[in-house]
C-alpha atoms as a PDB file:
ATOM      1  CA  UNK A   1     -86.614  66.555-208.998  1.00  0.00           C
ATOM      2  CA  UNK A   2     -88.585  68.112-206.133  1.00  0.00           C
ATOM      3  CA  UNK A   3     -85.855  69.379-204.616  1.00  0.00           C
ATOM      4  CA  UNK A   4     -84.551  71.228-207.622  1.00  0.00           C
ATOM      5  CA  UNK A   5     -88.193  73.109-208.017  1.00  0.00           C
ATOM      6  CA  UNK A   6     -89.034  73.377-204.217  1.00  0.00           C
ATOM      7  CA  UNK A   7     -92.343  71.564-205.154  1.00  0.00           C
ATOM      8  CA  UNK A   8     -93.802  68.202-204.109  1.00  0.00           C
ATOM      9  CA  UNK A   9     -93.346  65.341-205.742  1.00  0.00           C
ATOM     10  CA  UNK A  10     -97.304  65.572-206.500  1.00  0.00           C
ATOM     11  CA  UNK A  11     -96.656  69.322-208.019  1.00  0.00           C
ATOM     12  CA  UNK A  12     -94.178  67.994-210.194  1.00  0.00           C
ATOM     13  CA  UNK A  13     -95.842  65.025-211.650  1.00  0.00           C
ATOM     14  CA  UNK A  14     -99.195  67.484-212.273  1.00  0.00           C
ATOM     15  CA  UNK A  15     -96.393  69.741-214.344  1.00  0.00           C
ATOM     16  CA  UNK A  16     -95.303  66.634-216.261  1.00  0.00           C
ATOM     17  CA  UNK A  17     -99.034  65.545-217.130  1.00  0.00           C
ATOM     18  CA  UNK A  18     -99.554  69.329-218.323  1.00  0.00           C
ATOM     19  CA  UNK A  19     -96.390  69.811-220.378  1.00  0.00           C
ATOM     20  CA  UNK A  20     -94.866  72.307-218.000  1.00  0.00           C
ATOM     21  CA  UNK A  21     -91.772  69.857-217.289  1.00  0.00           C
ATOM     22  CA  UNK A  22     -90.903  67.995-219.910  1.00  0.00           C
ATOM     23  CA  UNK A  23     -90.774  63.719-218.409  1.00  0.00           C
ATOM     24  CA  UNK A  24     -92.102  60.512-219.658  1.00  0.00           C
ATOM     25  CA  UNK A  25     -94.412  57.610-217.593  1.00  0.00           C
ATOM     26  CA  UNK A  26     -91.856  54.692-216.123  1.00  0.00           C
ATOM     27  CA  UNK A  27     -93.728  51.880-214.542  1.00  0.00           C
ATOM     28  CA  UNK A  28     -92.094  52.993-210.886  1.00  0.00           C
ATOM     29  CA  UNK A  29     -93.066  56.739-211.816  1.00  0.00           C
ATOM     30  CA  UNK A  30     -91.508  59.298-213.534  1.00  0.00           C
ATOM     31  CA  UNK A  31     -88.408  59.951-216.017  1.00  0.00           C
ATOM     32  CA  UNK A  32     -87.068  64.090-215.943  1.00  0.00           C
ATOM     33  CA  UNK A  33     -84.170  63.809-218.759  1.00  0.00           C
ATOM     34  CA  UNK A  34     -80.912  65.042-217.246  1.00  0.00           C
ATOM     35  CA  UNK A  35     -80.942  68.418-219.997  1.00  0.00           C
ATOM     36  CA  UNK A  36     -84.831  69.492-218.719  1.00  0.00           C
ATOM     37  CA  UNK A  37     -83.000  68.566-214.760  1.00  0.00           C
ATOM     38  CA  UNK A  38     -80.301  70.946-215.929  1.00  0.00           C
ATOM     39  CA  UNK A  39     -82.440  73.629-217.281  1.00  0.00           C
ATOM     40  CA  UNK A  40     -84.598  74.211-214.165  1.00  0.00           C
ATOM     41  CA  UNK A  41     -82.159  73.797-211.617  1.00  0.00           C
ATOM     42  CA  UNK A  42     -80.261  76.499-213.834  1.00  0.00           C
ATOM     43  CA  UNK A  43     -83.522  78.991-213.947  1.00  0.00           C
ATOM     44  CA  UNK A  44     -83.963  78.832-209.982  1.00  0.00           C
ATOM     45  CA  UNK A  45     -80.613  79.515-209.236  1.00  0.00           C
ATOM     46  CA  UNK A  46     -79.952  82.110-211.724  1.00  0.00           C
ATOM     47  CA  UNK A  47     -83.773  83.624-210.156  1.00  0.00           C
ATOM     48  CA  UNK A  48     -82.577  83.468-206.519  1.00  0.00           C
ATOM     49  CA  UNK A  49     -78.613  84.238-207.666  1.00  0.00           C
ATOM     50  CA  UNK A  50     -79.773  87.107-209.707  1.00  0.00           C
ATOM     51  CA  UNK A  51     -77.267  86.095-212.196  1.00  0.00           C
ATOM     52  CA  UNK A  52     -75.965  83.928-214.787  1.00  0.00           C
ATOM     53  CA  UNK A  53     -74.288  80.472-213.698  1.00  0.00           C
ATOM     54  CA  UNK A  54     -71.829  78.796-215.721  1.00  0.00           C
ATOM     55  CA  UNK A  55     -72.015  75.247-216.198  1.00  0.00           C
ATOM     56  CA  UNK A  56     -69.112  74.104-214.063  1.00  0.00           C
ATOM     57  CA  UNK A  57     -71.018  76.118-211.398  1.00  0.00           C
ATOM     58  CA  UNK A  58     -74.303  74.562-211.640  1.00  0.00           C
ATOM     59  CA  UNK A  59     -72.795  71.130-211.633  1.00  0.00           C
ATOM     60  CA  UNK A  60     -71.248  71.702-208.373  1.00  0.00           C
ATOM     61  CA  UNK A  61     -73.921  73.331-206.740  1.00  0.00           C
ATOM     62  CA  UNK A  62     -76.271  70.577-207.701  1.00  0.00           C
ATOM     63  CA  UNK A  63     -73.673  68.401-206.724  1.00  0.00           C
ATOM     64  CA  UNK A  64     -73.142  70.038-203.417  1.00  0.00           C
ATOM     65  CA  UNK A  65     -76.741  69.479-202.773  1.00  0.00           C
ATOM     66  CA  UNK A  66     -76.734  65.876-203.520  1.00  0.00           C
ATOM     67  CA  UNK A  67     -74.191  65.029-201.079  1.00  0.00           C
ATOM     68  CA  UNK A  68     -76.020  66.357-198.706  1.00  0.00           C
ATOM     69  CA  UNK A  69     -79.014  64.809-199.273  1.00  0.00           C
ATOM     70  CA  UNK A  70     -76.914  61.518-198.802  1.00  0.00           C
ATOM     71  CA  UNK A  71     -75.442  62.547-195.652  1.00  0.00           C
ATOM     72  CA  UNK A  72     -79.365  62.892-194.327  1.00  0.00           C
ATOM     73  CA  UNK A  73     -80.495  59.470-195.350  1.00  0.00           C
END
């Protein structure tokens, strides 16, 4: 989820605690639902993109940057 936000993985549990990303407690941490994922990978792309991305876009962007984050590890 960091990645998506460009925030540490600290930042984005203090957003889940104050209702700014919506997530619930797991014992090993915590749960972002796929749709909340979605909608702010889709907000920072459209911000830096300066437009709207369709849904078969933003699925292979975000895949795109998954498969790179493989390749690193």
């Amino acid at each position: 989820m960091s990645w998506i936000l460009g925030r540490s993985s600290g930042a984005i549990r203090r957003m889940i605690r104050d209702g700014a990303i919506e997530g619930v407690r797991i014992p090993a941490g915590f749960r972002v639902p796929r749709a909340e994922a979605l909608r702010l990978a889709r907000e920072r792309i459209e911000k830096e993109a300066g437009r709207k991305v369709s849904d078969r876009e933003l699925e292979k962007l975000i895949d795109g940057v998954i498969s790179t984050n493989e390749e690193r590890t």
